[in-house]
Protein backbone atom coordinates (compact mmCIF):
# COMPACT_ATOMS: atom_id res chain seq x y z
CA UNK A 1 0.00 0.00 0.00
CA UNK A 2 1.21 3.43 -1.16
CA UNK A 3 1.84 6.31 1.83
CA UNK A 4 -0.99 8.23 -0.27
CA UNK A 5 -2.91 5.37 0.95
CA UNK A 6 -2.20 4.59 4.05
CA UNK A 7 -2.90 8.05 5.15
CA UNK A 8 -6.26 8.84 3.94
CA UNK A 9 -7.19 5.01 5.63
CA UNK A 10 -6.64 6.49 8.40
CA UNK A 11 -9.32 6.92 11.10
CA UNK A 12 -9.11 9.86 13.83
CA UNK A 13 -8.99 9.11 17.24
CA UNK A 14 -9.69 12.14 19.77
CA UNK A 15 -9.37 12.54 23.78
CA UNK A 16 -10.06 15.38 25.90
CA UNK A 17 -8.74 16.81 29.02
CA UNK A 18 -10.96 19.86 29.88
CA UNK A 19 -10.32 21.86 32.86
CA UNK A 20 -13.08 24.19 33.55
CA UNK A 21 -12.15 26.99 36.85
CA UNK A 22 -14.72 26.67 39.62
CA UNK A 23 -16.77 29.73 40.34
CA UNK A 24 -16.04 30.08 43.73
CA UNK A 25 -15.01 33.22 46.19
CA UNK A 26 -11.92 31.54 47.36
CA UNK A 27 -8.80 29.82 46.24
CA UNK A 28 -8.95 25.93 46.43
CA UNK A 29 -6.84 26.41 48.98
CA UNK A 30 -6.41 29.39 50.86
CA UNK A 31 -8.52 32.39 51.48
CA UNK A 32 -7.45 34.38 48.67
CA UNK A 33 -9.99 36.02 46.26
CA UNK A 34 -10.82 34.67 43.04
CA UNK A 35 -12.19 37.37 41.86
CA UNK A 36 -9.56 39.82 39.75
CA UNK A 37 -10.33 43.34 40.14
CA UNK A 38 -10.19 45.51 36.56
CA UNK A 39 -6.67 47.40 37.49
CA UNK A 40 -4.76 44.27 39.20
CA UNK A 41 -1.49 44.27 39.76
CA UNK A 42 0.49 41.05 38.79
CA UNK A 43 1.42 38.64 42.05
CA UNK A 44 -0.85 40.77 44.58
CA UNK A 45 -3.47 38.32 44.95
CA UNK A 46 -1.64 35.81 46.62
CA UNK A 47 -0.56 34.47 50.13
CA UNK A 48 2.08 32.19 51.45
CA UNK A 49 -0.22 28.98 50.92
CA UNK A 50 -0.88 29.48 47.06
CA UNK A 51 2.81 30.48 46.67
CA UNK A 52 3.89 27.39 48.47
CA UNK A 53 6.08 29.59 51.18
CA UNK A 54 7.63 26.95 53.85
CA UNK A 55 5.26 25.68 56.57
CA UNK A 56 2.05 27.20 54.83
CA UNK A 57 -0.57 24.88 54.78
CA UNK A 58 -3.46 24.28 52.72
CA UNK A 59 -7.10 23.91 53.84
CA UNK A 60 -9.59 22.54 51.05
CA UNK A 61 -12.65 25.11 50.04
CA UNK A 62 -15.99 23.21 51.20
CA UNK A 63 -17.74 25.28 47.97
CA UNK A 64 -15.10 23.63 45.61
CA UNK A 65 -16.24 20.25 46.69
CA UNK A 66 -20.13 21.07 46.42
CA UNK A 67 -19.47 22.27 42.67
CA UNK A 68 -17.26 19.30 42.31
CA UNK A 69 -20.68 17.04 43.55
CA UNK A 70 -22.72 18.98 41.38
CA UNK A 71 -20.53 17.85 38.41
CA UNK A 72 -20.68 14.44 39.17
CA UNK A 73 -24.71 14.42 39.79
CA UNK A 74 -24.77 16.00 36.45
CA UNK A 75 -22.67 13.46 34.64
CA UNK A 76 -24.38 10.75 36.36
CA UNK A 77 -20.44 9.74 37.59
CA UNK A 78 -19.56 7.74 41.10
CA UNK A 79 -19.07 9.86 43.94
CA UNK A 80 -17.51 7.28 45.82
CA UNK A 81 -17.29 7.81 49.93
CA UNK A 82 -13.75 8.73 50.24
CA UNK A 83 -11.37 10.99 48.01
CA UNK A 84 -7.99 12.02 48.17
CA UNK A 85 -5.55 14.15 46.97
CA UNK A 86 -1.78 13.99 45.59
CA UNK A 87 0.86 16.07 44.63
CA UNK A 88 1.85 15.98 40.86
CA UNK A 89 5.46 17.05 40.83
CA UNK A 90 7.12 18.66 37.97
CA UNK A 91 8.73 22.04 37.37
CA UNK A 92 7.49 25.08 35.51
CA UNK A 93 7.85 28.74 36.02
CA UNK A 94 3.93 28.95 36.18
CA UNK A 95 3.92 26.16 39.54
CA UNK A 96 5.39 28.40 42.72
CA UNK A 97 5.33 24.87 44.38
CA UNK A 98 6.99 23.01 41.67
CA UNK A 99 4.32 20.75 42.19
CA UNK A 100 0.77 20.63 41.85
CA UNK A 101 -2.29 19.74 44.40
CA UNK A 102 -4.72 17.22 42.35
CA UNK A 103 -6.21 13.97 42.53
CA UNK A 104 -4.76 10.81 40.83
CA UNK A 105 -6.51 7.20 41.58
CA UNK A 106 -9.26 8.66 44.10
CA UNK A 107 -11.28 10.94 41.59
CA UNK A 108 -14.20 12.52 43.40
CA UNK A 109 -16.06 11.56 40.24
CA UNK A 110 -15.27 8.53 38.27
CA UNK A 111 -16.71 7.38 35.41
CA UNK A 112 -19.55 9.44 33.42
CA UNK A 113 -21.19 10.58 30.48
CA UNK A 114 -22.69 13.32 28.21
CA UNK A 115 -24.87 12.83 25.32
CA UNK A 116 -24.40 15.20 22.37
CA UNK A 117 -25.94 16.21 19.21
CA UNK A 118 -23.66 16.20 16.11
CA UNK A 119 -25.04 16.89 12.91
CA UNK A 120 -28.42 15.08 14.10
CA UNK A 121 -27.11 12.35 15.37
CA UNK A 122 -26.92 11.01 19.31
CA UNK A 123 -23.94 10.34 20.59
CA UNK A 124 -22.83 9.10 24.11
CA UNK A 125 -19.30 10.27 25.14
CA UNK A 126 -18.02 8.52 28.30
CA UNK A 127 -16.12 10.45 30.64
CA UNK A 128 -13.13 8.23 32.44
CA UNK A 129 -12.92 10.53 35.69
CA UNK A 130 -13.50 14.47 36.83
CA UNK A 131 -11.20 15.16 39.85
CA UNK A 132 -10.35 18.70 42.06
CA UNK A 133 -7.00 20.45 41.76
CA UNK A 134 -5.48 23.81 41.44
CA UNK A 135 -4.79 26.03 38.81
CA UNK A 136 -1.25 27.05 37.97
CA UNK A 137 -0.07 30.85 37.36
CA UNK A 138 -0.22 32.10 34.17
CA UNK A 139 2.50 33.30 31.60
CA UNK A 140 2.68 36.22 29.52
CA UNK A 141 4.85 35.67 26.52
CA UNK A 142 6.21 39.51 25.40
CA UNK A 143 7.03 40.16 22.16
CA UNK A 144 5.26 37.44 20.47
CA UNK A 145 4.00 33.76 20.63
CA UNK A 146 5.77 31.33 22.83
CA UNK A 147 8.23 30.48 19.79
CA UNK A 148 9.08 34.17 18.99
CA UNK A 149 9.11 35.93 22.56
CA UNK A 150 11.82 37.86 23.84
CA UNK A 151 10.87 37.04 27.28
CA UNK A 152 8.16 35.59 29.36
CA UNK A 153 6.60 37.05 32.84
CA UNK A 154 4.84 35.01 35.33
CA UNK A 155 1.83 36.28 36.82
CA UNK A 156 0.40 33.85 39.87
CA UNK A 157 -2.72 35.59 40.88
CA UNK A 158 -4.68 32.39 39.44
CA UNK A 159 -2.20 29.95 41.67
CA UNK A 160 -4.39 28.14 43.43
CA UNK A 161 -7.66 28.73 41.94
CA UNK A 162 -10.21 25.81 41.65
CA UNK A 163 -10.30 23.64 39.13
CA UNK A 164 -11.96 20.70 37.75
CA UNK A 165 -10.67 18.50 35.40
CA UNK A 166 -13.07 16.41 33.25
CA UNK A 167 -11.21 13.35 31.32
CA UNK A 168 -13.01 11.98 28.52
CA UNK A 169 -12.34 8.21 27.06
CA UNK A 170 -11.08 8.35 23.62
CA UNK A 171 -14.63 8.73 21.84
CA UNK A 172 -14.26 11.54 19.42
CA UNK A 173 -13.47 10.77 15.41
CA UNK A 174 -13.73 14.21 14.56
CA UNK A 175 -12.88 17.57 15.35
CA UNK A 176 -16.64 19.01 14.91
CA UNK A 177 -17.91 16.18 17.22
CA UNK A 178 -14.95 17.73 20.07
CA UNK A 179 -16.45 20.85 19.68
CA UNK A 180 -20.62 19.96 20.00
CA UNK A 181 -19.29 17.92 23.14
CA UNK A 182 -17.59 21.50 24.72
CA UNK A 183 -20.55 23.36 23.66
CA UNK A 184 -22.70 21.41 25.38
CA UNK A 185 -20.50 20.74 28.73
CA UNK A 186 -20.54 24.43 29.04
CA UNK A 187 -24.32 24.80 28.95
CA UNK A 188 -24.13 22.15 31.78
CA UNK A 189 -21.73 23.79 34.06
CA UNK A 190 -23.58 26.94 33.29
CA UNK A 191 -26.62 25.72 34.69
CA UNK A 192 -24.93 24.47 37.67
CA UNK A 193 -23.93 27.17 38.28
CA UNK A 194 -20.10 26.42 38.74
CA UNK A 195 -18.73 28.17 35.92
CA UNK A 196 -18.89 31.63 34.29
CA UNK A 197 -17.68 31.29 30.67
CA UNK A 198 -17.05 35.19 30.56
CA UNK A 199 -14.05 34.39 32.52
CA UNK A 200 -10.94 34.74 30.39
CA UNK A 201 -9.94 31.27 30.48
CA UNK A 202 -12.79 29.80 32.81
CA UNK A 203 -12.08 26.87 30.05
CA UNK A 204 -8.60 25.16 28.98
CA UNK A 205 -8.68 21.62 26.58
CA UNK A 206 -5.91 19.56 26.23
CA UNK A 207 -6.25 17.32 23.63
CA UNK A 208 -4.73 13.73 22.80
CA UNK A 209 -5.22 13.17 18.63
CA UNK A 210 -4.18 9.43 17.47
CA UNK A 211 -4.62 7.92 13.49
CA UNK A 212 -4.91 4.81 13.27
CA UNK A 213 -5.66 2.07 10.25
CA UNK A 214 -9.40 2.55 9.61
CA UNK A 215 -9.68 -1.09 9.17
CA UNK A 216 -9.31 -1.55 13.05
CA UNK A 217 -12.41 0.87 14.05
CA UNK A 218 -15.81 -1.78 14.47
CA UNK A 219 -18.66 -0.31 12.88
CA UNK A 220 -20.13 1.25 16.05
CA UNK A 221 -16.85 3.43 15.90
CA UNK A 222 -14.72 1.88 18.71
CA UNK A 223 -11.16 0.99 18.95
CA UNK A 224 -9.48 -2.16 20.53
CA UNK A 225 -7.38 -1.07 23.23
CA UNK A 226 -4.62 -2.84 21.91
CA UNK A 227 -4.65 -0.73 18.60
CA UNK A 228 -4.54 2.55 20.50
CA UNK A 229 -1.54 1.59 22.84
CA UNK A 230 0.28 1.14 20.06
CA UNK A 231 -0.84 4.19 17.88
CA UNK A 232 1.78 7.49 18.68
CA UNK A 233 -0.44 10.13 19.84
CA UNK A 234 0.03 14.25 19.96
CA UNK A 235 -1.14 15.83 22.99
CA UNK A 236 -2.25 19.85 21.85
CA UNK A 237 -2.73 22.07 25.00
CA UNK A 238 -3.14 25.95 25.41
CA UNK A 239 -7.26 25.61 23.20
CA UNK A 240 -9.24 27.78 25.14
CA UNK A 241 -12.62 27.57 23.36
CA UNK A 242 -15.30 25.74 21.55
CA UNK A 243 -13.83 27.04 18.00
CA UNK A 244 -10.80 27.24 18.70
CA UNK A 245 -10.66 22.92 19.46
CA UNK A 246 -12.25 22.53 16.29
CA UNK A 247 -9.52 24.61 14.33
CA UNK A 248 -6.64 23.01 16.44
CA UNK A 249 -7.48 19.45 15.95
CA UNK A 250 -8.59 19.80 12.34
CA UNK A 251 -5.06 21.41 12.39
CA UNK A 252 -3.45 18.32 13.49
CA UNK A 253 -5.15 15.84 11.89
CA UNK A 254 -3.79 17.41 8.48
CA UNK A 255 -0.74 17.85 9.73
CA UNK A 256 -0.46 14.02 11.46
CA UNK A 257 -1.75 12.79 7.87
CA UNK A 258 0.49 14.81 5.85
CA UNK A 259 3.71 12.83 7.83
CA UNK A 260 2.35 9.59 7.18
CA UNK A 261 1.99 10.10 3.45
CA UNK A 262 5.52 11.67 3.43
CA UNK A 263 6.19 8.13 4.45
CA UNK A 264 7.54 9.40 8.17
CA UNK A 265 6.30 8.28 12.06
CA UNK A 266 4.08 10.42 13.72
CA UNK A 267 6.19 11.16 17.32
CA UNK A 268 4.41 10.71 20.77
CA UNK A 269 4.90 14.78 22.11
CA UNK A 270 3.21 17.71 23.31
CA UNK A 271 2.27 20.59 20.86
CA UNK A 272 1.42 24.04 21.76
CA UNK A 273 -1.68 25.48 19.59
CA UNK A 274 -0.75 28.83 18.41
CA UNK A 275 -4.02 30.75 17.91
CA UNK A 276 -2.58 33.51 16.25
CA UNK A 277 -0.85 30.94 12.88
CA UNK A 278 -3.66 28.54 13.39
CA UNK A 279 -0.75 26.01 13.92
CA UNK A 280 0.27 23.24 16.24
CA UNK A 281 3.73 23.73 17.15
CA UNK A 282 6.54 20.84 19.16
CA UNK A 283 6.84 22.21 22.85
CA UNK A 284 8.48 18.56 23.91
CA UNK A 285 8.17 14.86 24.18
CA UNK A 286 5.04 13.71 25.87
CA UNK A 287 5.71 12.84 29.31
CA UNK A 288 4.57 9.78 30.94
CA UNK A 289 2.43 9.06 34.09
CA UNK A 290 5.53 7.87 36.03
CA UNK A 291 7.34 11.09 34.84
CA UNK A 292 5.19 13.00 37.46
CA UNK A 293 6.12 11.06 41.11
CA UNK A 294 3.11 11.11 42.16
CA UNK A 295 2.59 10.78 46.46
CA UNK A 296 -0.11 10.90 48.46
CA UNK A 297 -0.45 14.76 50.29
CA UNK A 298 -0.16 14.37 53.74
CA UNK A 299 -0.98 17.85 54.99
CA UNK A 300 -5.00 17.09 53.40
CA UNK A 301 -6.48 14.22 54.78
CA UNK A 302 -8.88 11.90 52.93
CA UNK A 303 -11.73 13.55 51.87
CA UNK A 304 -15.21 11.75 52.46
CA UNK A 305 -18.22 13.46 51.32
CA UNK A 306 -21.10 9.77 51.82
CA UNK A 307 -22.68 12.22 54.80
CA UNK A 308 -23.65 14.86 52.45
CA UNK A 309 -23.07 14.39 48.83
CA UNK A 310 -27.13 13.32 48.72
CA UNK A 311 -28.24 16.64 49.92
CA UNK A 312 -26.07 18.63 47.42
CA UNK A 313 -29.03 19.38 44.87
CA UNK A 314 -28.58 19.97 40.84
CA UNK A 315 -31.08 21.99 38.96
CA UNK A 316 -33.16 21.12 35.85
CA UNK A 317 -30.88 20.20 33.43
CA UNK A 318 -30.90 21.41 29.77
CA UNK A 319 -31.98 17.98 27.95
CA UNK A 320 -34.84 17.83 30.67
CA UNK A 321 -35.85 21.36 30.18
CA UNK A 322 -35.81 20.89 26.40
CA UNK A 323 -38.01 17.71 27.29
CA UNK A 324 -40.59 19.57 29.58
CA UNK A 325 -41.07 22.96 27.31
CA UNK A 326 -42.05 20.81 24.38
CA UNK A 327 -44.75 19.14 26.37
CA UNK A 328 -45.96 22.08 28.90
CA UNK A 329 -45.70 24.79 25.80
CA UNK A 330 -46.15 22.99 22.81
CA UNK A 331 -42.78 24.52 21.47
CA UNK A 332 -41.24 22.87 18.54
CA UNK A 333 -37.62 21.45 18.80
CA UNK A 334 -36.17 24.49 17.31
CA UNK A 335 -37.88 27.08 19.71
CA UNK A 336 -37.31 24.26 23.00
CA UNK A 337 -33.55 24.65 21.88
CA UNK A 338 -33.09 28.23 21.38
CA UNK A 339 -34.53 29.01 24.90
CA UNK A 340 -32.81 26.62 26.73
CA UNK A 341 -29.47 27.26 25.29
CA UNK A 342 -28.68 29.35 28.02
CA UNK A 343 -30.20 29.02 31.92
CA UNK A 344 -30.69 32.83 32.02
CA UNK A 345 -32.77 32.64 28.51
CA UNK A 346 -34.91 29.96 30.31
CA UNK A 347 -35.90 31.31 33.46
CA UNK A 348 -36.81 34.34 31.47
CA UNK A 349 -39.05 32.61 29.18
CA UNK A 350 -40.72 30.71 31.94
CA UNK A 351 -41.44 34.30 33.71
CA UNK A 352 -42.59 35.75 30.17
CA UNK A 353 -44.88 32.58 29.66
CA UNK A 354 -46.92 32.96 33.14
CA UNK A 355 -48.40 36.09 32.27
CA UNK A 356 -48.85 35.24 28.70
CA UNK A 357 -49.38 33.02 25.66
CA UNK A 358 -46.45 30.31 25.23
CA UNK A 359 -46.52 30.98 21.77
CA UNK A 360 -46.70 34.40 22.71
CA UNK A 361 -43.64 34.29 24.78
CA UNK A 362 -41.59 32.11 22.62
CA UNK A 363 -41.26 34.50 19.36
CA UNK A 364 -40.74 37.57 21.47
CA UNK A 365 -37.82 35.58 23.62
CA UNK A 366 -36.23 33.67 21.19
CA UNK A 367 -36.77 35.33 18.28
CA UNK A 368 -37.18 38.82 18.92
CA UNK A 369 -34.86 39.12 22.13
CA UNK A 370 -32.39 36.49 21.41
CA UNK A 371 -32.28 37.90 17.52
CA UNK A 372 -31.74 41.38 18.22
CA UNK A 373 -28.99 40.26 21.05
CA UNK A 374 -27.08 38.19 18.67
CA UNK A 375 -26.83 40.80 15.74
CA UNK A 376 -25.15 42.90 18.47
CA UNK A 377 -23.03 40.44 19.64
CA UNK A 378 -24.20 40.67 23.61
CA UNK A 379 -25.70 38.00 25.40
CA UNK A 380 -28.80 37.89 27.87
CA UNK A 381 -26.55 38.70 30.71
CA UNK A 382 -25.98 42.16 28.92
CA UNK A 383 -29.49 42.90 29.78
CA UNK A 384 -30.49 40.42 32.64
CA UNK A 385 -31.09 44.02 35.37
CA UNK A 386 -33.49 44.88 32.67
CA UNK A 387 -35.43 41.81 31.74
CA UNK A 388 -38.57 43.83 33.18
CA UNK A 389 -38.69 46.24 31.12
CA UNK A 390 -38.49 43.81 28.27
CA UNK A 391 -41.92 42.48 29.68
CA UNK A 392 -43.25 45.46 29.87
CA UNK A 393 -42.89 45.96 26.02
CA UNK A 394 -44.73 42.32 25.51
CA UNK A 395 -47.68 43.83 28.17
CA UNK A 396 -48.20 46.74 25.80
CA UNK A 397 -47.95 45.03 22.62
CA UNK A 398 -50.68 42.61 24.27
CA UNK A 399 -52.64 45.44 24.98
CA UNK A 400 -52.55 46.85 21.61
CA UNK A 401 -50.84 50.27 22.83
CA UNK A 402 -47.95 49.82 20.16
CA UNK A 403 -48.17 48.12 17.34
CA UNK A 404 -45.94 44.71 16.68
CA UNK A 405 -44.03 45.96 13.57
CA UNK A 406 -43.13 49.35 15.95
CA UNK A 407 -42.28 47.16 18.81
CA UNK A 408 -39.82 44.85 16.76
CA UNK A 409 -38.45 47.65 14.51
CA UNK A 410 -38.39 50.48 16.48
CA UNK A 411 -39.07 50.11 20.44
CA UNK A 412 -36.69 46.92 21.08
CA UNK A 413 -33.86 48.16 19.21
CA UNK A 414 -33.82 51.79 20.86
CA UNK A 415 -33.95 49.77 24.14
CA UNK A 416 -30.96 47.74 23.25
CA UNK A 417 -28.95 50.84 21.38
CA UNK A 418 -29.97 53.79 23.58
CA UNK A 419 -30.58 51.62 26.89
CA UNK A 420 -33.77 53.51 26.84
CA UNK A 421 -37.40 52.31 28.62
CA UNK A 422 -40.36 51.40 26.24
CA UNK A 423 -42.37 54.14 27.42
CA UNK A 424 -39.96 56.62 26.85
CA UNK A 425 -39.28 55.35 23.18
CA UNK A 426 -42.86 55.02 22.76
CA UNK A 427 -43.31 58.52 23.58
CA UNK A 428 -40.79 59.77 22.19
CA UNK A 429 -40.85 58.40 18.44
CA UNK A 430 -45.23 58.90 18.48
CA UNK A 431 -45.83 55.26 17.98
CA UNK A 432 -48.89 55.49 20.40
CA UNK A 433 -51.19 53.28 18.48
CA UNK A 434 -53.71 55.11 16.45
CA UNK A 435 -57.68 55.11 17.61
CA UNK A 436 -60.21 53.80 15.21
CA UNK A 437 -61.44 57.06 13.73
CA UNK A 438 -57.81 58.10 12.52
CA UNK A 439 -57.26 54.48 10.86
CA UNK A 440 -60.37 54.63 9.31
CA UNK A 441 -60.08 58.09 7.83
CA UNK A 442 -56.78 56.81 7.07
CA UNK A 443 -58.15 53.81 5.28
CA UNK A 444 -61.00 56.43 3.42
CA UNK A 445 -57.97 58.76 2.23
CA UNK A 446 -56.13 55.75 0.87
CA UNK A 447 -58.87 54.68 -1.50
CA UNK A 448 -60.06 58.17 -2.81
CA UNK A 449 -56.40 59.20 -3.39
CA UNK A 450 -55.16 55.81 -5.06
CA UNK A 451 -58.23 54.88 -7.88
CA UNK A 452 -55.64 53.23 -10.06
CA UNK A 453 -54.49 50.87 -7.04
CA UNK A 454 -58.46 50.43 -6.55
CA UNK A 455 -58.74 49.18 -10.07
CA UNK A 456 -56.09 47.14 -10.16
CA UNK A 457 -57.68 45.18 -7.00
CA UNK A 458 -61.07 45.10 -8.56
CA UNK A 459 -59.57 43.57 -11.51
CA UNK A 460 -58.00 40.61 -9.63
CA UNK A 461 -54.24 42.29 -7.90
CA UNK A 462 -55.07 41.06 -5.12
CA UNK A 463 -51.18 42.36 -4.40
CA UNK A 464 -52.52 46.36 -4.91
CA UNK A 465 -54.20 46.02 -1.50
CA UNK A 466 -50.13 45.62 0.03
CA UNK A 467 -49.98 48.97 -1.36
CA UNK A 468 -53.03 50.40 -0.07
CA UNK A 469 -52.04 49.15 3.37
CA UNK A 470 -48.57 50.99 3.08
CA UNK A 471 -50.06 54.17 2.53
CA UNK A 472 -52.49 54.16 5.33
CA UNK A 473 -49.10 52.99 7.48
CA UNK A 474 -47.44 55.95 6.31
CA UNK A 475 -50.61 58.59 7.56
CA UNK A 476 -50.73 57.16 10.40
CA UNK A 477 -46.82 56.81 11.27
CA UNK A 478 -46.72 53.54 11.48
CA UNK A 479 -49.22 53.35 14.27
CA UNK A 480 -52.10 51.66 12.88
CA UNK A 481 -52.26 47.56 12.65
CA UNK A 482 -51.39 46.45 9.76
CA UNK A 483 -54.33 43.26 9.93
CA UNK A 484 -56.91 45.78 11.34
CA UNK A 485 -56.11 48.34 8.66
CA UNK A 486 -55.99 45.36 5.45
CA UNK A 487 -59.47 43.88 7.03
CA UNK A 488 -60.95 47.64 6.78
CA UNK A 489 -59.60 48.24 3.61
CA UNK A 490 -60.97 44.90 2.07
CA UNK A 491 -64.40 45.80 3.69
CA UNK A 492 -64.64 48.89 2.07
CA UNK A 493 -63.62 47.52 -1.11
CA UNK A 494 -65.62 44.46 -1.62
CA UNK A 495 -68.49 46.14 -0.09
């Protein structure tokens, strides 16, 4: 078989480490904030514990844990009764410790999955283990990428902050199907409320990409485990979003395929994704688990969590919600999806769809809301202290005091440009709706002014009456109903 060959038989095996930053007050462990203020200083937020200063010692952060539990519930993972933690030694500038607090064969979460939707079709991905552990500092390359830099600062304000790591078995044989899975572990986490995606990187994926013969994959797309010990695989770390993974291991995939049919082994390393090229690049040869020394931490003891891991409650989930607003509402899968994307868009919805029609509620939240939110690029937490006034404008347009064309066109967008109430725009722009004896004079004017559009309906246009309709919009400013206004119009006509 030619290299040409053997390449494009090639079938693409993907694994993901994600580690997703706890939304927590505290360091994992230590009392330092989490939460960077706008004008921080490098290295202030810290304390001898998360800078690993002789005979500081750590404490572990009870709301870590819970969020850690919450995980698990909501990858239906083993909690089992007792956890504990290990030091993961190795040196980097960005580890004050030279060693890192984690968890190695007592997860707090082992085993798992998460269902996702790629392309329309299910697919289970199973998750080998989620464990706690902290966060290393971060570096600042100056002067360019990590290749080109003339130097590189350390900042270790995010030492110590909590993390969760969330291993997935090797399940992925694409790129696209590696990003649907982040998307939708995200939209978890979000309604767990553990995670806060605005966070510049709230969420880091490592990535593990093997090829091997396509021959060996059974038709259900598993791999023996045989055939993936022996395939070489490139780890690609520093992806820090949904896109991004997509472009990085698409990336590599090429560029693992393009050795092979050059004839030449792929090498087991680590690769450093360069957002700015759009490039994997060799950082150094993949390390193995013994390369790390791992020993038990003596200063935290074991961690059992049997007494209370039960009353730990998760919310509605998105798949449930999904579930429940097609059969409460009668939404369509489309409309179910769009307003449970996000936990924030379905609470909303939910209050909208109290006070009125489902259907109602639906097109003015996900359509009109979500629509006008998206062309601007902001997302419902943009306007969340102002999700009243938003009602409001559905109230009037209920009660007929604005017209729907003026409320999409005119009200909602000066509310979202000029951060203006509906009242005031209302008021402001004379959209008042009109009363019935200005349409119908309106309606009146249209036909004695327009005989030739008159004609034209008499004689079968049934279109002409669009252009009646536009001229009693314009007398009226747009404040007339456009249904109301072509039912009076057609009365009068055919009458």
């Amino acid at each position: 078989m030619s290299t040409q060959a053997a390449a494009e038989e090639t079938a693409v095996v993907i694994g993901l480490e994600v580690h997703v930053q706890l939304e927590t007050d505290t360091k994992v462990f230590c009392g330092c904030s989490t939460e960077p203020a706008e004008d921080e200083e490098p290295n202030t937020r810290t304390c001898p514990t998360c800078l690993g200063l002789p005979g500081a010692l750590p404490v572990l952060n009870e709301a870590a844990v819970e969020a850690a539990v919450k995980i698990g519930k909501a990858i239906d993972a083993d909690i089992p009764e007792t956890t504990t933690f290990h030091r993961k030694n190795y040196y980097y500038p960005d580890l004050p410790k030279n060693f890192q607090l984690t968890q190695y064969d007592a997860p707090i979460c082992a085993g798992g999955e998460l269902d996702v939707s790629v392309e329309g079709e299910r697919r289970t991905i199973r998750i080998t283990r989620a464990h706690l552990e902290e966060d290393p500092g971060s570096l600042q390359h100056a002067g360019g990428s990590i290749e080109s830099a003339t130097h590189t600062l350390v900042n270790y304000n995010r030492a110590g902050t909590p993390l969760m790591e969330i291993v997935t078995e090797p399940d992925f044989r694409s790129p696209k199907e590696t990003r649907a899975f982040l998307a939708k572990l995200e939209e978890v986490l979000t309604y767990l409320g553990v995670f806060d995606a605005s966070r510049d990187g709230s969420l880091r994926v490592d990535a593990n990409v093997s090829l091997v013969p396509a021959e060996e994959m059974a038709e259900d797309g598993s791999v023996p485990d045989s055939v993936l010990a022996e395939a070489n695989r490139a780890e690609v770390k520093n992806i820090s979003s949904h896109k991004g993974a997509e472009r990085a291991l698409a990336y590599e995939v090429t560029r693992q395929r393009n050795l092979l049919r050059r004839g030449r082994e792929i090498p087991q390393e680590t690769r450093h994704w360069d957002e700015g090229r759009g490039v994997t690049v060799s950082m150094r040869s993949k390390e193995e688990e013994k390369d790390y020394r791992y020993f038990r931490e003596a200063d935290l003891p074991a961690l059992e969590v049997a007494d209370w891991k039960e009353s730990i409650p998760i919310p509605e989930l998105p798949d449930a919600r999904r579930k429940r607003f097609r059969e409460e509402y009668g939404l369509d899968r489309e409309a179910a999806s769009k307003l449970t994307s996000r936990k924030a868009v379905a609470d909303f919805f939910e209050d909208v769809a109290t006070a009125f029609d489902p259907e109602l509620a639906a097109t003015w939240v996900a359509d009109n809301l979500l629509g006008e939110l998206n062309y601007r690029e902001m997302d419902i937490t943009d306007v969340e202290g102002r999700l009243d006034e938003f009602t409001r404008l559905i109230e009037l347009v209920d009660a007929e005091e604005v017209t729907v064309k003026n409320a999409e066109e005119i009200v909602l967008r000066g509310m979202l440009d000029d951060g203006d109430d509906p009242e005031t725009i209302i008021e402001r722009e004379g959209l008042g709706k009109a009363d019935s004896g200005e349409v119908e004079a309106a309606v009146d004017a249209a036909i004695d002014e327009n005989p030739e559009a008159v004609a034209d309906y008499h004689d079968g246009d049934d279109g002409a009456i669009n252009f009646l309709v536009g001229q009693v919009m314009a007398a009226t400013g747009g404040s007339a109903d456009p249904g109301q206004v072509n039912g009076l119009l057609r009365e009068r006509l055919d009458g």
